[in-house]
Protein backbone atom coordinates (compact mmCIF):
# COMPACT_ATOMS: atom_id res chain seq x y z
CA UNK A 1 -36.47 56.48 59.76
CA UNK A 2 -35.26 54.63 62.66
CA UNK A 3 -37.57 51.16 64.01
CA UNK A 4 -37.26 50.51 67.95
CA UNK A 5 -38.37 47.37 69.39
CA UNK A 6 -38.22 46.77 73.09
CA UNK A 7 -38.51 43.65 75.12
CA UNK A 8 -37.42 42.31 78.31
CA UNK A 9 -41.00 43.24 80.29
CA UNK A 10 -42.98 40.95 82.38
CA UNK A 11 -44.61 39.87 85.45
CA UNK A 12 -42.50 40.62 88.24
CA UNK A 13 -42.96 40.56 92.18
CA UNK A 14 -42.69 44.21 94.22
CA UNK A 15 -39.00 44.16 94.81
CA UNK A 16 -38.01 42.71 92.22
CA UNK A 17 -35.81 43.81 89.32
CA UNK A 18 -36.06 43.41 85.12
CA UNK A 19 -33.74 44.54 82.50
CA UNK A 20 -35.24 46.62 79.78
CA UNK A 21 -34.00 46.32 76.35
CA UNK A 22 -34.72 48.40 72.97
CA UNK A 23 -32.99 47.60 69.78
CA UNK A 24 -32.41 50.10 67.47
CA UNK A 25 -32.39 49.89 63.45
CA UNK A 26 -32.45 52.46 60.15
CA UNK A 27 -30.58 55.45 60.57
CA UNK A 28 -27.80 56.18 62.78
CA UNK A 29 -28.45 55.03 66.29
CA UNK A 30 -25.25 57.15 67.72
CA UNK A 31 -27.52 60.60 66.08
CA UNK A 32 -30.05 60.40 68.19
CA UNK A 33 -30.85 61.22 72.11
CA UNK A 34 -32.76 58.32 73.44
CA UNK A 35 -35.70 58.24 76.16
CA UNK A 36 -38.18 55.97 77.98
CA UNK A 37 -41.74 56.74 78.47
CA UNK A 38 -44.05 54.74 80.27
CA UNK A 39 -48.17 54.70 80.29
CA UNK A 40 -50.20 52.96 82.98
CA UNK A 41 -54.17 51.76 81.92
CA UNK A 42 -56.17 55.54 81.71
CA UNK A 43 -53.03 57.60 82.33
CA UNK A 44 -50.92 59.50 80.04
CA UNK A 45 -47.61 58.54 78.81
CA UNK A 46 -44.93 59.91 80.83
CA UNK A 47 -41.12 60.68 80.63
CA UNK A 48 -38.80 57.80 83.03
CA UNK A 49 -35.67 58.66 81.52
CA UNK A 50 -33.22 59.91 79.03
CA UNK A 51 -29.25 59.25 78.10
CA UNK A 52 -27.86 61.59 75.42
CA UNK A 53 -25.82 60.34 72.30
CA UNK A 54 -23.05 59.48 73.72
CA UNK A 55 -24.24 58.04 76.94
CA UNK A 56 -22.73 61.13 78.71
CA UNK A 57 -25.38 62.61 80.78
CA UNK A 58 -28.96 60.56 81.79
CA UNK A 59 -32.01 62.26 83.25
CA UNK A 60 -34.82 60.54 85.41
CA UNK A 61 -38.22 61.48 86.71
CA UNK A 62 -38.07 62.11 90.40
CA UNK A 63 -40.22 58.84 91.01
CA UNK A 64 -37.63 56.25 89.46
CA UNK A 65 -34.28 58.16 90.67
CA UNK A 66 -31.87 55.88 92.52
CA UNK A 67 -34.28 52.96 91.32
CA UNK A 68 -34.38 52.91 87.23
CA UNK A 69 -30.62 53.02 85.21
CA UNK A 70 -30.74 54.06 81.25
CA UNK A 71 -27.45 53.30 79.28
CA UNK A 72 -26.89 52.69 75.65
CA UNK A 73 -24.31 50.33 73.65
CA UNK A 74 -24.06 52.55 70.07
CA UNK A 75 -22.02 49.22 69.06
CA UNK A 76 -25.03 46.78 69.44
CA UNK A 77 -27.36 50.23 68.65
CA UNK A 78 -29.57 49.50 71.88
CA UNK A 79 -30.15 51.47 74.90
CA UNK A 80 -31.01 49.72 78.04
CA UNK A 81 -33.59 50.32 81.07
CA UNK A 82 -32.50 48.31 84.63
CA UNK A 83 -35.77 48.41 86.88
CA UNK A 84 -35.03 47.84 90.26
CA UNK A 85 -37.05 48.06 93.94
CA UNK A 86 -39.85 47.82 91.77
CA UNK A 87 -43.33 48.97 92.78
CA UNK A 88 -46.73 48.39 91.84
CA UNK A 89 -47.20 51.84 90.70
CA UNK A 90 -44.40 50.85 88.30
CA UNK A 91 -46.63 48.94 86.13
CA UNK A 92 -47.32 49.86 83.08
CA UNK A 93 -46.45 49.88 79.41
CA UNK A 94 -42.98 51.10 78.64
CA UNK A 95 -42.04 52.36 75.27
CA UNK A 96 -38.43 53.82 74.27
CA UNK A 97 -38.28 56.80 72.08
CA UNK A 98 -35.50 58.83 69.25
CA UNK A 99 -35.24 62.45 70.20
CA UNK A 100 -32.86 64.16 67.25
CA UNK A 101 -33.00 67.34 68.75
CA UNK A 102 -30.25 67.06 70.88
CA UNK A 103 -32.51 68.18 73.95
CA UNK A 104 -32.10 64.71 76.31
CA UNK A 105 -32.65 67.29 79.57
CA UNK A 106 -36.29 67.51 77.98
CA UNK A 107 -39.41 65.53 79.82
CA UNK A 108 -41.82 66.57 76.17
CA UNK A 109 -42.84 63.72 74.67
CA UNK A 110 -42.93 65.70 71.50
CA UNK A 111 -38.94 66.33 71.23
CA UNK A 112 -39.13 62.16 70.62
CA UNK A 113 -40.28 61.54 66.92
CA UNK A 114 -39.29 57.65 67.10
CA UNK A 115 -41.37 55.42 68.83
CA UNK A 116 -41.54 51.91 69.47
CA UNK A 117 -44.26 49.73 70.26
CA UNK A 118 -43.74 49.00 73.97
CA UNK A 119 -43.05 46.35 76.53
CA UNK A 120 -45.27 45.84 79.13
CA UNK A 121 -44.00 45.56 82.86
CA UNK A 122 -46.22 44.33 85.77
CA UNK A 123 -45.20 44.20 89.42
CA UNK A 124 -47.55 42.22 91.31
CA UNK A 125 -47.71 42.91 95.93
């Protein structure tokens, strides 16, 4: 079992910039492939971004590329979401997620079998 709490969200202006955090505990934080989702009000939840174990590789949905960076610290067990050039679209809830399956390149929510309970980003016009 591995518990992920995020925080750093909040109310920001178009433009600006926040610094997503989610802490890992339980099992081995280092095992596991690590994503961030995000679900706006009568949307689904979609894949943002991934990093694999090691923080070697990182993946991003075409809308965040060159805006969004996800890194990890195994040391402190937490893997990190910058925001930047934010947008209004870019509000919603945003969760991070465990993926064991060593398969970071994938978008499927389903490869992620750790969730935690989100952080909610708004980016006012």
């Amino acid at each position: 079992q591995v518990q992920l709490v995020e925080s750093g969200g909040g109310l920001v202006q178009a433009g600006g910039s926040l610094r997503l955090s989610c802490a890992a505990s339980g099992r081995t934080f280092s095992n596991y492939d690590m994503g961030w989702f995000r679900q706006a009000p009568g949307n689904e939840r979609e894949f943002v971004a991934a990093i694999t174990w090691s923080g070697g590789n990182t993946y991003y949905a075409a809308s965040v590329k060159g805006r969004f960076t996800i890194s990890r610290d195994n040391a402190k067990n937490t893997v990190y979401l910058q925001v930047s050039s934010l947008k209004p679209e870019d509000t919603a809830v945003y969760y991070c997620a465990a993926n064991p399956y060593g398969s970071a390149w994938s978008t499927a929510l389903s490869k992620y079998i750790y969730w935690g309970q989100g952080t909610q980003v708004t980016v006012s016009s």
